[in-house]
PDB file of N, CA and C in Angstrom:
ATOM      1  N   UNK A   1     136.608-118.563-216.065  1.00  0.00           N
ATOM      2  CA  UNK A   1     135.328-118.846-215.451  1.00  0.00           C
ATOM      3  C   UNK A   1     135.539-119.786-214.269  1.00  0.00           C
ATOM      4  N   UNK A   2     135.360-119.309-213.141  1.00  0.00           N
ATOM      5  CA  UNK A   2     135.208-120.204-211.969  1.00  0.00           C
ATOM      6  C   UNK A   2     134.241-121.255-211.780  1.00  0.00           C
ATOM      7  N   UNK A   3     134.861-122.662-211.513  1.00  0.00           N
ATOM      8  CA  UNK A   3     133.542-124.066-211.322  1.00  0.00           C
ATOM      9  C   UNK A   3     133.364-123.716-209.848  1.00  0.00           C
ATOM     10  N   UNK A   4     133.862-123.395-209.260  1.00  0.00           N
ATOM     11  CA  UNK A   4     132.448-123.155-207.735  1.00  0.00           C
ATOM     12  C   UNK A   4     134.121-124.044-206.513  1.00  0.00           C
ATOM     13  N   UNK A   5     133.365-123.604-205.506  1.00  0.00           N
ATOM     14  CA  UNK A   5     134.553-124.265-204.415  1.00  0.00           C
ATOM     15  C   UNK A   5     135.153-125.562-204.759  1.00  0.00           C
ATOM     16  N   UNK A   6     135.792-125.988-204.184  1.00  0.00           N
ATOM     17  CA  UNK A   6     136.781-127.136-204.506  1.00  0.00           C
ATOM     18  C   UNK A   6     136.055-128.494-203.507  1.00  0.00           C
ATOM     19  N   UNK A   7     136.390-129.422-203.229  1.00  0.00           N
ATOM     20  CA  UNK A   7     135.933-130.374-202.491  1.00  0.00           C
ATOM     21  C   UNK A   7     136.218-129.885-200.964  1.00  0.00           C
ATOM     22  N   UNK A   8     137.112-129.781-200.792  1.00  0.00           N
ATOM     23  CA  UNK A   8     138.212-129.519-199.141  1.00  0.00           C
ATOM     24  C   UNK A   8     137.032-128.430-198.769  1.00  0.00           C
ATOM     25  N   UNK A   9     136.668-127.417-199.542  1.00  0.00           N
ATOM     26  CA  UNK A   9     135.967-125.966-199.112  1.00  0.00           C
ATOM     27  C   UNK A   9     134.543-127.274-198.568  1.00  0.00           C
ATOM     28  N   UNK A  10     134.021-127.261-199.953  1.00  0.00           N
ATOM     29  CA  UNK A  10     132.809-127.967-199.546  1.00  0.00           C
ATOM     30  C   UNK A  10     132.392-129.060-198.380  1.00  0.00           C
ATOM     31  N   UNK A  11     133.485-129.664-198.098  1.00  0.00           N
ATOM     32  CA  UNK A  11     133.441-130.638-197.286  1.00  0.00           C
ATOM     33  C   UNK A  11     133.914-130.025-195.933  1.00  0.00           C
ATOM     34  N   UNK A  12     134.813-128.706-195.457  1.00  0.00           N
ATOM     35  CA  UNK A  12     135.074-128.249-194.539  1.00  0.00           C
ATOM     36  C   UNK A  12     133.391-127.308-194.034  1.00  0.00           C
ATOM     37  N   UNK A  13     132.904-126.898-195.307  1.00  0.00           N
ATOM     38  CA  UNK A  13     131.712-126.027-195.057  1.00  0.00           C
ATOM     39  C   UNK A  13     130.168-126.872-194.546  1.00  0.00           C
ATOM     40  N   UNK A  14     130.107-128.536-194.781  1.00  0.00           N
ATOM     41  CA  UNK A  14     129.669-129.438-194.673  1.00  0.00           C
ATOM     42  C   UNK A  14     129.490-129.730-193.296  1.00  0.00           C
ATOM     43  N   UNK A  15     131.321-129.532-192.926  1.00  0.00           N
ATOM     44  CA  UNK A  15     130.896-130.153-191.584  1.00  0.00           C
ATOM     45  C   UNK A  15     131.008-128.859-190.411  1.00  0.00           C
ATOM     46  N   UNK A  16     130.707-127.777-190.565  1.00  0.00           N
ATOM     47  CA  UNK A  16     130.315-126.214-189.840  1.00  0.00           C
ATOM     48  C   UNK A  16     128.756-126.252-189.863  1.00  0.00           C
ATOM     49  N   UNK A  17     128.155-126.571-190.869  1.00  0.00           N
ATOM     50  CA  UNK A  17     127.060-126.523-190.760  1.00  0.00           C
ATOM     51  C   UNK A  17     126.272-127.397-189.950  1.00  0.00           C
ATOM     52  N   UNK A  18     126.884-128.816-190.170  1.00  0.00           N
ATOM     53  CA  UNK A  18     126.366-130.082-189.772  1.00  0.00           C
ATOM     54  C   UNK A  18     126.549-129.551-187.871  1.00  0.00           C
ATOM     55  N   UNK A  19     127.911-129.392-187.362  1.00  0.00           N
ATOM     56  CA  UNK A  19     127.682-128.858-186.573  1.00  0.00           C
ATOM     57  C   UNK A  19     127.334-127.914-185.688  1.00  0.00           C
ATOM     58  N   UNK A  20     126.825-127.136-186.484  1.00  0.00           N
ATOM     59  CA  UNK A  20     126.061-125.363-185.903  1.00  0.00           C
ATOM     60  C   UNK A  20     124.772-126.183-185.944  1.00  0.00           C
ATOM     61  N   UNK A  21     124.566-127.011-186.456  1.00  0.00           N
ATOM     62  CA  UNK A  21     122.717-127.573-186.707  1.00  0.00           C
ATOM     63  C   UNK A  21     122.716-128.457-184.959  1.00  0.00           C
ATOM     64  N   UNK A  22     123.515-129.120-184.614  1.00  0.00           N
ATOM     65  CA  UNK A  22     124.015-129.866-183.861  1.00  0.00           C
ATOM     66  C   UNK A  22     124.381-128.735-182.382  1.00  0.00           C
ATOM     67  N   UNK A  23     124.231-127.776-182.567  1.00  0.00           N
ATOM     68  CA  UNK A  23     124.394-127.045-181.620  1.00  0.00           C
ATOM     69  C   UNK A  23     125.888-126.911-180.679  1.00  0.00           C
ATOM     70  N   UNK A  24     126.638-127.317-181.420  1.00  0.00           N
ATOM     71  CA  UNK A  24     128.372-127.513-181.044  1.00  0.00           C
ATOM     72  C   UNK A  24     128.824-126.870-182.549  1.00  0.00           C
ATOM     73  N   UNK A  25     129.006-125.514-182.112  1.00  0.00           N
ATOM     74  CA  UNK A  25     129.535-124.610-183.104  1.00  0.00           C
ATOM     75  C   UNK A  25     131.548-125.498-183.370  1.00  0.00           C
ATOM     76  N   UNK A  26     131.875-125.191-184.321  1.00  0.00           N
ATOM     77  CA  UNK A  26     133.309-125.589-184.819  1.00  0.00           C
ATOM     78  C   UNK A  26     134.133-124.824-185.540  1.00  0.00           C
ATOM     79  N   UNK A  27     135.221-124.669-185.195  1.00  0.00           N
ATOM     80  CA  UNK A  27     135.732-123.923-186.151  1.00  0.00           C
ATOM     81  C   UNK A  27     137.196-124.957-186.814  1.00  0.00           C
ATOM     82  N   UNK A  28     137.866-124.677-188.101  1.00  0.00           N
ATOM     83  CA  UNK A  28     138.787-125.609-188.621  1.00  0.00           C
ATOM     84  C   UNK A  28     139.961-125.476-188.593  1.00  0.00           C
ATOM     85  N   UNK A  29     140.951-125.358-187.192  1.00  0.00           N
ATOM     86  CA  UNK A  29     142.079-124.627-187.249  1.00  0.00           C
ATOM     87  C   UNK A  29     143.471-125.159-188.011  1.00  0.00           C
ATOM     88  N   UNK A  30     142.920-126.497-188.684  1.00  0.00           N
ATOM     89  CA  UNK A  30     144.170-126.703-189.832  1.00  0.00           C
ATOM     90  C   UNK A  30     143.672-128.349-190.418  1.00  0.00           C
ATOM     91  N   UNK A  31     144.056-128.203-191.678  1.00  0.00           N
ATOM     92  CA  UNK A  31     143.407-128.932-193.164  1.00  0.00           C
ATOM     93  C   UNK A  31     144.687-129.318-194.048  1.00  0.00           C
ATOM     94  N   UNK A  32     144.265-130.398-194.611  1.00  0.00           N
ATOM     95  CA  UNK A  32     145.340-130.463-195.535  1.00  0.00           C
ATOM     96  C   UNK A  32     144.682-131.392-196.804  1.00  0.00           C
ATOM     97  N   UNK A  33     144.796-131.827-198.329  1.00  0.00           N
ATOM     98  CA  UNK A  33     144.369-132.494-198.500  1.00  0.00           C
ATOM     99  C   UNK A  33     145.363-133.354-199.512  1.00  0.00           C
ATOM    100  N   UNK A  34     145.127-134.761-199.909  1.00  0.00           N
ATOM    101  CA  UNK A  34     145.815-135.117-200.691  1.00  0.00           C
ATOM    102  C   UNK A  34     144.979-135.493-201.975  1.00  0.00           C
ATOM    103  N   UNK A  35     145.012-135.383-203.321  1.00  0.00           N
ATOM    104  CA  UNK A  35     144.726-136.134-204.241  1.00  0.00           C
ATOM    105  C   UNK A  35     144.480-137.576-204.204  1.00  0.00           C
ATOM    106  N   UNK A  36     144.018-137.733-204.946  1.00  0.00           N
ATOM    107  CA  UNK A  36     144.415-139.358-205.379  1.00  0.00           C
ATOM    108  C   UNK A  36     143.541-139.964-206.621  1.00  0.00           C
ATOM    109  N   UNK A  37     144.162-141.140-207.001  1.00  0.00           N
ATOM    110  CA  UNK A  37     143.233-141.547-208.382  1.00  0.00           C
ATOM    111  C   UNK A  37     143.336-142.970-208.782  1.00  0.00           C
ATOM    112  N   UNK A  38     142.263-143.978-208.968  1.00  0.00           N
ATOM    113  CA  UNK A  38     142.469-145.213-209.230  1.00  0.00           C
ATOM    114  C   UNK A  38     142.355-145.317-210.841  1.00  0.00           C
ATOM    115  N   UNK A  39     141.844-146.585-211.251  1.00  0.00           N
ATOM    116  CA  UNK A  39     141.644-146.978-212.477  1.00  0.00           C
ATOM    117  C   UNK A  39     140.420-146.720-212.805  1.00  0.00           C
ATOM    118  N   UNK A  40     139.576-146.374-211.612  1.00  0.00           N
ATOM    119  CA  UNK A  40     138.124-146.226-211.672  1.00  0.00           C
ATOM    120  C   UNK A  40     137.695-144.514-211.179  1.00  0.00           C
ATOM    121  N   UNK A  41     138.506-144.031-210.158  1.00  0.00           N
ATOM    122  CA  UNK A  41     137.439-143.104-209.482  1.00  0.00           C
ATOM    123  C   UNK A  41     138.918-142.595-209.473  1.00  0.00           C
ATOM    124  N   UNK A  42     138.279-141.191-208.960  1.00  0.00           N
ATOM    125  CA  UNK A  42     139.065-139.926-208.675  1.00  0.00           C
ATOM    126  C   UNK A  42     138.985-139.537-207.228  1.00  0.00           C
ATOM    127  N   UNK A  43     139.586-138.713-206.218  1.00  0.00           N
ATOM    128  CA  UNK A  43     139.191-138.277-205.162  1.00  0.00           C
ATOM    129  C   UNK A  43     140.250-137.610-204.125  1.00  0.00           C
ATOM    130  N   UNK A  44     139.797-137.630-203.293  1.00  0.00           N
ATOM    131  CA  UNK A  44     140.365-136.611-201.908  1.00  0.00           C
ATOM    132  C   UNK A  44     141.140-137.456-200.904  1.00  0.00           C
ATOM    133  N   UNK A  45     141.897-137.359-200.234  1.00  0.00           N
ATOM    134  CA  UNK A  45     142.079-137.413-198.874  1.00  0.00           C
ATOM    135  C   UNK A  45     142.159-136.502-198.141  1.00  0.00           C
ATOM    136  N   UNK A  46     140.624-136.408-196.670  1.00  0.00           N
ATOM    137  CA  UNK A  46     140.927-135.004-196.497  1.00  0.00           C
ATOM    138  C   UNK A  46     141.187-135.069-195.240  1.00  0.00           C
ATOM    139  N   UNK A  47     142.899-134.170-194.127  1.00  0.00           N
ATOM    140  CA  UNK A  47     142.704-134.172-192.816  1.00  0.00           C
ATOM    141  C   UNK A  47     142.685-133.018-192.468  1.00  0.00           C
ATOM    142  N   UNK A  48     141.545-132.986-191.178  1.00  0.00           N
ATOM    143  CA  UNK A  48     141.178-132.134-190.713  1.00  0.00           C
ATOM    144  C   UNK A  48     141.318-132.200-189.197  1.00  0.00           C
ATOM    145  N   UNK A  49     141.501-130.687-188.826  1.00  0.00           N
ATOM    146  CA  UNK A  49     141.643-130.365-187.259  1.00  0.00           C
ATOM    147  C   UNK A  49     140.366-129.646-186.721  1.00  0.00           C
ATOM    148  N   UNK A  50     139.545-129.897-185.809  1.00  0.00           N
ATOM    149  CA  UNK A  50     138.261-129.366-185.737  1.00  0.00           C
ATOM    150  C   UNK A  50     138.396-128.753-184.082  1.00  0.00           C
ATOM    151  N   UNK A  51     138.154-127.989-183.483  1.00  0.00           N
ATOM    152  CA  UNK A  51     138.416-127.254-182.558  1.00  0.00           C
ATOM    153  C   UNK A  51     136.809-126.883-181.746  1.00  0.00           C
ATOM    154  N   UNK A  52     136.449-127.540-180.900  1.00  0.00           N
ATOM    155  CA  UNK A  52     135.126-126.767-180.332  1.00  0.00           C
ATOM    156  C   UNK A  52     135.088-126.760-178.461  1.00  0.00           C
ATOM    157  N   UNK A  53     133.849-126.615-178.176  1.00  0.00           N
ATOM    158  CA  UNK A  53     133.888-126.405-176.375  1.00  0.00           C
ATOM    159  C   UNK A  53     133.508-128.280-176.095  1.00  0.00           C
ATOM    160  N   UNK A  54     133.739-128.608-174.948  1.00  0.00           N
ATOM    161  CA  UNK A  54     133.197-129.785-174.376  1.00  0.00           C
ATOM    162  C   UNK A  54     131.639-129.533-174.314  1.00  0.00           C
ATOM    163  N   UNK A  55     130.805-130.033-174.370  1.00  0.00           N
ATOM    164  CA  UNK A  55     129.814-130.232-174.542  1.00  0.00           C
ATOM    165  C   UNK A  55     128.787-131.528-174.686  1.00  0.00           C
ATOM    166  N   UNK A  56     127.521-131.817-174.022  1.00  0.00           N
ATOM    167  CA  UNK A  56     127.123-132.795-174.124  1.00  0.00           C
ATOM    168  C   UNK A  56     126.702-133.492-176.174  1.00  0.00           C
ATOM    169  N   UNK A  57     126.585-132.248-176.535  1.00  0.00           N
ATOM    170  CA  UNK A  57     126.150-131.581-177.682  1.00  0.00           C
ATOM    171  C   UNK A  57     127.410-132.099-178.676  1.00  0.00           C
ATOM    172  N   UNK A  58     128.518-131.822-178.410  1.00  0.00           N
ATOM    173  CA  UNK A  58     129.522-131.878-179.099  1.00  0.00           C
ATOM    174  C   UNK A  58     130.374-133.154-179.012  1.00  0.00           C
ATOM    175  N   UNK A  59     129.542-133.892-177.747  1.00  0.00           N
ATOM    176  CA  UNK A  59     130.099-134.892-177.655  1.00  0.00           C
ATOM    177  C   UNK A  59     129.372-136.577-178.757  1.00  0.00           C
ATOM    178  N   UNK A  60     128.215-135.883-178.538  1.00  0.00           N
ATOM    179  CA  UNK A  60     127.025-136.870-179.465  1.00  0.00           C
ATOM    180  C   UNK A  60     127.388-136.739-181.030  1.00  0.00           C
ATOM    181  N   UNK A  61     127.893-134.969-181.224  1.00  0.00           N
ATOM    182  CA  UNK A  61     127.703-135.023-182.638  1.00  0.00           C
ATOM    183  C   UNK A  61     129.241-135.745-182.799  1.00  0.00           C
ATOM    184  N   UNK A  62     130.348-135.798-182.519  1.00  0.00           N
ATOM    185  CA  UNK A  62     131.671-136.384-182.370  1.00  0.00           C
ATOM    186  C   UNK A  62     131.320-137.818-182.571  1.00  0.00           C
ATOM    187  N   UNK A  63     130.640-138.469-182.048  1.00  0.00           N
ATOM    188  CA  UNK A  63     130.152-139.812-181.766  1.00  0.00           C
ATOM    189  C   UNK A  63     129.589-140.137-183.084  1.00  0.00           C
ATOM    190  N   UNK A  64     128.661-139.258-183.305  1.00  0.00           N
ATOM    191  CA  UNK A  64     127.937-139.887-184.582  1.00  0.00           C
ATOM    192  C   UNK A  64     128.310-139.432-185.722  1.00  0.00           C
ATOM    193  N   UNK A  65     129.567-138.539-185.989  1.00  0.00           N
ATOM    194  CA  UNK A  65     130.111-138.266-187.578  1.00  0.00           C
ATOM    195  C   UNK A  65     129.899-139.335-188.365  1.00  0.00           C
ATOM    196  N   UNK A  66     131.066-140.283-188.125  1.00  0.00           N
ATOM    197  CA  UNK A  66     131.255-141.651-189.075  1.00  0.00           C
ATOM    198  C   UNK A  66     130.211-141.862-189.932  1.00  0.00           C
ATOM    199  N   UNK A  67     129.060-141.971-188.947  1.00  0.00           N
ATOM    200  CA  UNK A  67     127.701-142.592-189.786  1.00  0.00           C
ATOM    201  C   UNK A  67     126.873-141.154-190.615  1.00  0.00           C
ATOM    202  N   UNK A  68     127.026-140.092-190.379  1.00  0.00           N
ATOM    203  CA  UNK A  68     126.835-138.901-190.984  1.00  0.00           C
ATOM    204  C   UNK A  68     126.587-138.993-192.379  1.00  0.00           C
ATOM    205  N   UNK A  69     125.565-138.218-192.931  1.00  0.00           N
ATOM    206  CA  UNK A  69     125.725-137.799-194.720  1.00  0.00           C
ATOM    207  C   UNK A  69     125.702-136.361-194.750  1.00  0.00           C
ATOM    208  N   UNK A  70     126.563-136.688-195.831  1.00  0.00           N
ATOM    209  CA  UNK A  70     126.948-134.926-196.055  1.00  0.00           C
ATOM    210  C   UNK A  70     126.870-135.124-197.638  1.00  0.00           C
ATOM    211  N   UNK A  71     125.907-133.842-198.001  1.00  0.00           N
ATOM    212  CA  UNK A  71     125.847-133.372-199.468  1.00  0.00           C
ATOM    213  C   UNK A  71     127.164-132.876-199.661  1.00  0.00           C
ATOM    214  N   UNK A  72     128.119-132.919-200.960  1.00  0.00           N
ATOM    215  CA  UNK A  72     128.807-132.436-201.476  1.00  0.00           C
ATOM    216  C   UNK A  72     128.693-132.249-202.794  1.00  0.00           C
ATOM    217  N   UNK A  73     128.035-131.426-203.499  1.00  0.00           N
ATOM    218  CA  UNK A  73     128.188-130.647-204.688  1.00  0.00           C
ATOM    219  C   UNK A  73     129.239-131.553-205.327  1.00  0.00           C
ATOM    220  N   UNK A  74     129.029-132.826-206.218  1.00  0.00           N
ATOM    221  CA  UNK A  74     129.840-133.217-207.066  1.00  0.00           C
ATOM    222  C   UNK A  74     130.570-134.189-206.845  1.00  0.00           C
ATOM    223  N   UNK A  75     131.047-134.880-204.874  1.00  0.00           N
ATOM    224  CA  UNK A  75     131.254-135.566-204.424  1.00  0.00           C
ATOM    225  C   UNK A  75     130.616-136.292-203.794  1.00  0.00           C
ATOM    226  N   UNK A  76     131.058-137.422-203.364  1.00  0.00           N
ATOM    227  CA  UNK A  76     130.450-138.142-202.163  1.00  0.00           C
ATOM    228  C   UNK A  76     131.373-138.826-201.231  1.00  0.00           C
ATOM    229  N   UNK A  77     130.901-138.431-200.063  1.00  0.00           N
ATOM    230  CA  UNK A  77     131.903-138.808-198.761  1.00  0.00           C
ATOM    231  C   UNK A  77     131.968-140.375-198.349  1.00  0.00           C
ATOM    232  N   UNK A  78     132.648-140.810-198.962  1.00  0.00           N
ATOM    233  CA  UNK A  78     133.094-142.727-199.315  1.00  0.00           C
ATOM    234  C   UNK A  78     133.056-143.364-197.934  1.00  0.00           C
ATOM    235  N   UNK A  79     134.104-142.736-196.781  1.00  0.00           N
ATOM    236  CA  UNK A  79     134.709-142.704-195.665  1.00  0.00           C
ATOM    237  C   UNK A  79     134.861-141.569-194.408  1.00  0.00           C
ATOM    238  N   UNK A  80     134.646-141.472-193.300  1.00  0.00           N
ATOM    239  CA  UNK A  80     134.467-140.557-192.579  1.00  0.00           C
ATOM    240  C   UNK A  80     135.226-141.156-191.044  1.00  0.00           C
ATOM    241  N   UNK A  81     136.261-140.630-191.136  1.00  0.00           N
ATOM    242  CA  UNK A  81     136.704-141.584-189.720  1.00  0.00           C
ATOM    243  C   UNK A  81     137.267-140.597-188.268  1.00  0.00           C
ATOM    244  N   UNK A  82     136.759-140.434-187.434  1.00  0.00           N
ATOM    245  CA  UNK A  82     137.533-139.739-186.519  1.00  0.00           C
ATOM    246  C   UNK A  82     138.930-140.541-185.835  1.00  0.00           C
ATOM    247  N   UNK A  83     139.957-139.672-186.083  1.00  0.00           N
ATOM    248  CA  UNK A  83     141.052-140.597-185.663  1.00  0.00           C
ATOM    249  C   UNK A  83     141.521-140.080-184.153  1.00  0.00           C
ATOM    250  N   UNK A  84     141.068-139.118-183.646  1.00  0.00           N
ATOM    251  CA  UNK A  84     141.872-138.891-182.305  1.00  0.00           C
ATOM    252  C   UNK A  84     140.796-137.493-182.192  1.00  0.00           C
ATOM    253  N   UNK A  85     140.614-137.748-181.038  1.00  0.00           N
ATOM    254  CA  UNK A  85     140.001-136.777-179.667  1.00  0.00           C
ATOM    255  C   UNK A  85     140.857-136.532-178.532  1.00  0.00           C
ATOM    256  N   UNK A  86     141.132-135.259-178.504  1.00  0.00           N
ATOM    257  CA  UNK A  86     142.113-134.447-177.395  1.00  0.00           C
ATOM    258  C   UNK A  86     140.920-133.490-176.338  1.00  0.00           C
ATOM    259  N   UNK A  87     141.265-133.650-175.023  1.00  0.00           N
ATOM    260  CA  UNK A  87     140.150-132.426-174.488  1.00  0.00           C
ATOM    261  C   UNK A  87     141.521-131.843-173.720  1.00  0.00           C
ATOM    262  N   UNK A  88     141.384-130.681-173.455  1.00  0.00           N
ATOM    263  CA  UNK A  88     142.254-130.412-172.682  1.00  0.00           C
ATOM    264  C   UNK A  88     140.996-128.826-172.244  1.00  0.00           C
ATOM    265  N   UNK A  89     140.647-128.757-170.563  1.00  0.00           N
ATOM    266  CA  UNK A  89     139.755-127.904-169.911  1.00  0.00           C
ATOM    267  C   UNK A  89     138.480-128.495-170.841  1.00  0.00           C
ATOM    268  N   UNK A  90     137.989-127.411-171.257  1.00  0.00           N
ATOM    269  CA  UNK A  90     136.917-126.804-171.925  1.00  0.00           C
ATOM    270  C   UNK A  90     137.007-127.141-172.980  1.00  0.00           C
ATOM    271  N   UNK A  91     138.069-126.904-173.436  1.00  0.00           N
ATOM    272  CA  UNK A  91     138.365-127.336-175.165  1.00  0.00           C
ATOM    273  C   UNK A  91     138.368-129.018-175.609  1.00  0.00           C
ATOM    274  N   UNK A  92     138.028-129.174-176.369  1.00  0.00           N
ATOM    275  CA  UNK A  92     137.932-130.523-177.367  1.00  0.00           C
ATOM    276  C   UNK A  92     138.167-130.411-178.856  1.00  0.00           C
ATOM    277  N   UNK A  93     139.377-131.030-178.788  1.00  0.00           N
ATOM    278  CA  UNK A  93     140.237-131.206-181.074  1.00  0.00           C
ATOM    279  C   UNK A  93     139.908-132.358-180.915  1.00  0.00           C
ATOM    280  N   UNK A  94     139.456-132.384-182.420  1.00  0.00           N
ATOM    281  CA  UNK A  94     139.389-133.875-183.050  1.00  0.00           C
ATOM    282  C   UNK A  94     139.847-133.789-184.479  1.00  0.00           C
ATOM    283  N   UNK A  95     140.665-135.166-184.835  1.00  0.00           N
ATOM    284  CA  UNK A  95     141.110-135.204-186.234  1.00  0.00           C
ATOM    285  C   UNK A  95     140.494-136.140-186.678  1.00  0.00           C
ATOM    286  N   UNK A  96     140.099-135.469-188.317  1.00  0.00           N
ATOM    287  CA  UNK A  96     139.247-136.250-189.082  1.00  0.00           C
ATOM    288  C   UNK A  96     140.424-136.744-190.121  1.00  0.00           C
ATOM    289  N   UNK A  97     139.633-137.769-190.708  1.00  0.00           N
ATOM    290  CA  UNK A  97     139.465-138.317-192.116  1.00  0.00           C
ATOM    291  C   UNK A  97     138.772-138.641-193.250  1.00  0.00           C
ATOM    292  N   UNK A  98     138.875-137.966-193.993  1.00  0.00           N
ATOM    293  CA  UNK A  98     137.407-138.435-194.562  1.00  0.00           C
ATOM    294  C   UNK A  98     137.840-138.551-196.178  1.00  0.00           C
ATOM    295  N   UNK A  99     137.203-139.699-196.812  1.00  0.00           N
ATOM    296  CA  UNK A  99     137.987-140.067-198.193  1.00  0.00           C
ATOM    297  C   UNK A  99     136.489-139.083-199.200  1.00  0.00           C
ATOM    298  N   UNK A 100     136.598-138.657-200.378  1.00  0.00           N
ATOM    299  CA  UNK A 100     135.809-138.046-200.870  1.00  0.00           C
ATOM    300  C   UNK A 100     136.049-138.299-202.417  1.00  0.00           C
ATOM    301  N   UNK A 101     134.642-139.024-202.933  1.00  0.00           N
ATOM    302  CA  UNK A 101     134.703-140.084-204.656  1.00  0.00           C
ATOM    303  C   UNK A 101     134.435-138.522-205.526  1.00  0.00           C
ATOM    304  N   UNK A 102     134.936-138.042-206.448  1.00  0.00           N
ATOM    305  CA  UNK A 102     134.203-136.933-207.580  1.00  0.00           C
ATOM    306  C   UNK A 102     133.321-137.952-208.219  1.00  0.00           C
ATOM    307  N   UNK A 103     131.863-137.639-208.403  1.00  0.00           N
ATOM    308  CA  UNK A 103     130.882-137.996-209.337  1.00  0.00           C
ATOM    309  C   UNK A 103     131.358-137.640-210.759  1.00  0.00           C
ATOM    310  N   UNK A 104     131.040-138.746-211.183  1.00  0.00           N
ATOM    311  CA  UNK A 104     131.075-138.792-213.288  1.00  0.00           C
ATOM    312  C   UNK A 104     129.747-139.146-213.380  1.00  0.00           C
TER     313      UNK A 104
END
C-alpha cells in the first residue's frame, strides 16, 4: 500500500505551484536530498536547482521565498534559504535549501 509522495516530491511540487501562481513558471533541473534525525524531530535536507526566464515576476518571487509558506502534507518547512542566483541572458538558476520537520 502506497503512503502518498515523499517530502522532496511534495516540497519540489510546492514550489511549481507557488511559482506558476507567481507567474514565473519553474522547472527543477536537479535535487538531491539528505535525511536526518535528532533526539527530537525527524527530517529533510533538501537541495534544489530551479531553472526559470529573468523576469520582473521571477525576480520578486526569488526575493520573497525565504519568508514563503508552503503546505506540505505531513511536513513543515523549518528553513528556506536561497543560496546562489546565476543569470546568464534570459535565463536565471537558483539554489535552494530548505530544511523540512515530519509532523508526529
Amino acid at each position: 500500500m502506497s503512503r502518498g509522495p515523499d517530502a522532496s516530491t511534495l516540497v519540489e511540487r510546492a514550489l511549481v505551484a507557488s511559482a506558476e501562481a507567481a507567474d514565473c513558471p519553474v522547472t527543477i533541473p536537479a535535487s538531491d536530498v539528505q535525511r536526518w534525525a535528532s533526539a527530537t524531530f525527524v527530517g529533510a535536507r533538501h537541495m534544489l536547482t530551479l531553472a526559470t526566464q529573468t523576469s520582473p515576476q521571477s525576480d520578486l518571487w526569488l526575493a520573497a521565498l525565504p519568508e514563503a509558506e508552503f503546505v506540505i502534507r505531513g511536513h513543515l518547512v523549518a528553513d528556506l534559504t536561497v543560496t546562489r542566483i546565476a543569470r546568464n541572458g534570459d535565463a536565471v538558476t537558483a539554489e535552494l535549501e530548505i530544511l523540512t520537520v515530519e509532523e508526529r
